[in-house]
C-alpha atoms as a PDB file:
ATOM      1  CA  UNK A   1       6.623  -8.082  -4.888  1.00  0.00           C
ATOM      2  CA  UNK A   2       9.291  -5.520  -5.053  1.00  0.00           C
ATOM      3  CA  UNK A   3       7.969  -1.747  -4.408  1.00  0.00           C
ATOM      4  CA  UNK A   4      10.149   1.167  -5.636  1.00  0.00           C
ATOM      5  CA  UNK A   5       9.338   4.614  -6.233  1.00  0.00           C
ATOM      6  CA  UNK A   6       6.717   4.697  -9.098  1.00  0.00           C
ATOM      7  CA  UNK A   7       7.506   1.105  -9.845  1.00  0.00           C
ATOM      8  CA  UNK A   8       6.080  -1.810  -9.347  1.00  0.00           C
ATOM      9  CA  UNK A   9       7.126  -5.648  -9.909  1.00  0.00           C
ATOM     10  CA  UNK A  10       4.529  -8.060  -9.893  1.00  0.00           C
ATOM     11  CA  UNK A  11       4.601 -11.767 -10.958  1.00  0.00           C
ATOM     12  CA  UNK A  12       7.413 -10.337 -12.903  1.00  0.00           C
ATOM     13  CA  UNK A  13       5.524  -7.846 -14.773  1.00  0.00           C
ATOM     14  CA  UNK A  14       7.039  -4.390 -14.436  1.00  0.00           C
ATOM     15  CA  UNK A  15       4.326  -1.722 -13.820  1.00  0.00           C
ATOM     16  CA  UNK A  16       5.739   1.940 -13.964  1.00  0.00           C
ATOM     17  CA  UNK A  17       4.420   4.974 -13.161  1.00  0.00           C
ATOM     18  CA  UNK A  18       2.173   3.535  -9.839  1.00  0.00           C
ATOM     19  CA  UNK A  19       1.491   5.589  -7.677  1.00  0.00           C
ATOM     20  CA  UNK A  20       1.970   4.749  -3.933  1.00  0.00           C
ATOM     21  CA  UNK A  21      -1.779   4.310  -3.002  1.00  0.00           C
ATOM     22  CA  UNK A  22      -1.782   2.303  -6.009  1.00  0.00           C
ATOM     23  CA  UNK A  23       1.520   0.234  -4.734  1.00  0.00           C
ATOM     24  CA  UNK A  24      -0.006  -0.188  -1.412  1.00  0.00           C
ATOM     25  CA  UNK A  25      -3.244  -1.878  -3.406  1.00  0.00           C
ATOM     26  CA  UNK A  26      -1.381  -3.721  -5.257  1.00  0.00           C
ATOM     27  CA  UNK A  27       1.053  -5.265  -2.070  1.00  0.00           C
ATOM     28  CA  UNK A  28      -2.298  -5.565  -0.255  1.00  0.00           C
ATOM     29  CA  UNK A  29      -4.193  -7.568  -2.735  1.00  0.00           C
ATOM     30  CA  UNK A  30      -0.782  -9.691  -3.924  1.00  0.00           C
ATOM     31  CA  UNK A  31      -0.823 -10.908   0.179  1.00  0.00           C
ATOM     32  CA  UNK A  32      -4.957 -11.999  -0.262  1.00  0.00           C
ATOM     33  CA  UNK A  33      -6.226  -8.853   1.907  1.00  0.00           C
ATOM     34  CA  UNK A  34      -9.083  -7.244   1.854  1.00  0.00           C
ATOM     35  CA  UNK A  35      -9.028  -3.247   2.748  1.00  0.00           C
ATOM     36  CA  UNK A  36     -11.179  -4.406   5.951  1.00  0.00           C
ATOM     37  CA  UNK A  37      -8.175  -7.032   6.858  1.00  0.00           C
ATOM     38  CA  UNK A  38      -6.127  -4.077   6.568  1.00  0.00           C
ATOM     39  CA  UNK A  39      -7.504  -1.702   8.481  1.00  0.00           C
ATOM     40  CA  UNK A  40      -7.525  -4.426  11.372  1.00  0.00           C
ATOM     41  CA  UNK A  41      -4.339  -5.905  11.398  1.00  0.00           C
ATOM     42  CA  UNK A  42      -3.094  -2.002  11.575  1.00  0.00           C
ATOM     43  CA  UNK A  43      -5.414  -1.037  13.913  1.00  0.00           C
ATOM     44  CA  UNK A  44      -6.630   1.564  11.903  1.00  0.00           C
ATOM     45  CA  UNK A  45     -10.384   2.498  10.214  1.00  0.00           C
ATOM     46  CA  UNK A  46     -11.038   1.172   6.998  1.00  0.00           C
ATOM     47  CA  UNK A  47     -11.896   4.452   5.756  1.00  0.00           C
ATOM     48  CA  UNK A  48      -7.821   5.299   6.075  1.00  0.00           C
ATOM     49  CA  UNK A  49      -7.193   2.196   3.979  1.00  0.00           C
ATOM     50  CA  UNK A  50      -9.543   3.692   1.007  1.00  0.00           C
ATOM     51  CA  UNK A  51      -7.734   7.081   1.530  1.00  0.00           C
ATOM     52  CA  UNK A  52      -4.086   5.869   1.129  1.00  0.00           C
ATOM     53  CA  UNK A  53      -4.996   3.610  -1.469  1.00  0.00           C
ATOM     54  CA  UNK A  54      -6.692   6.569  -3.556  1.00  0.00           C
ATOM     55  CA  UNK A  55      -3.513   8.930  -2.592  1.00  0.00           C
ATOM     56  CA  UNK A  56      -6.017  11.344   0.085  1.00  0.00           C
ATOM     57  CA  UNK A  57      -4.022  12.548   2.550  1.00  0.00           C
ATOM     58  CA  UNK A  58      -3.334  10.734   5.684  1.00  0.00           C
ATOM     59  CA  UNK A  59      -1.310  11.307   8.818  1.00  0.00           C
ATOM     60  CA  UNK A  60       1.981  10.112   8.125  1.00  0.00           C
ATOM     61  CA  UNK A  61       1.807   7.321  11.383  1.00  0.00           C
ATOM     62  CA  UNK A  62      -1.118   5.667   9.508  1.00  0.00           C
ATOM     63  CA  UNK A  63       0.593   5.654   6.099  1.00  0.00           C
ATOM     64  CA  UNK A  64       3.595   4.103   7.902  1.00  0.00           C
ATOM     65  CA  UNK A  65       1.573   1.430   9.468  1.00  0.00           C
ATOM     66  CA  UNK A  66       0.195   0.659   6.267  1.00  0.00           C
ATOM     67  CA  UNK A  67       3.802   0.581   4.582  1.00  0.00           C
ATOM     68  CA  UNK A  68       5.088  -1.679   7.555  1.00  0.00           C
ATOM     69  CA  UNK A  69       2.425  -4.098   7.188  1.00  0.00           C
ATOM     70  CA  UNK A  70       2.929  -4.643   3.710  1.00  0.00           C
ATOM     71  CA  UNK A  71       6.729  -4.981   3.487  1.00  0.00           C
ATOM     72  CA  UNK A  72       6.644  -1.530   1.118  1.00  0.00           C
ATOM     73  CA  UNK A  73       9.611   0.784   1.220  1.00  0.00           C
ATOM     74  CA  UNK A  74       9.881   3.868  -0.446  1.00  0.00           C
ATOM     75  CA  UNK A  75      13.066   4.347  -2.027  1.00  0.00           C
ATOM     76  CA  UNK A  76      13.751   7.971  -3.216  1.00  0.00           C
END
């Protein structure tokens, strides 16, 4: 899966205007985890997982855990 800003590549199907909770859902689901997964392979609370994935604010560690974990990068 190849993460850009506002884009999205999946099974070769380009999906534009995404937003990043909505790319991190996406990377998350494409690897076969579930929010709870995670939350634990990040050491965070599950609760942060909904909130970046529905675009709540977050402190920016957590976010970049999240981003790490998944392989996302934000490209401006």
């Amino acid at each position: 899966m190849e993460i850009g800003k506002g884009i999205a590549v999946v099974d070769g199907m380009v999906l534009d205007n995404v937003s990043l909770g909505q790319r991190v859902r996406l990377a998350r689901i494409t690897k076969g985890m579930r929010q709870l997964d995670l939350a634990s392979v990040t050491g965070l609370n599950p609760g942060d997982v909904v909130n970046i994935e529905h675009d709540r604010p977050v402190h920016y560690w957590k976010l970049r855990r999240v981003l790490d974990t998944l392989e996302i990068s934000v490209k401006p």
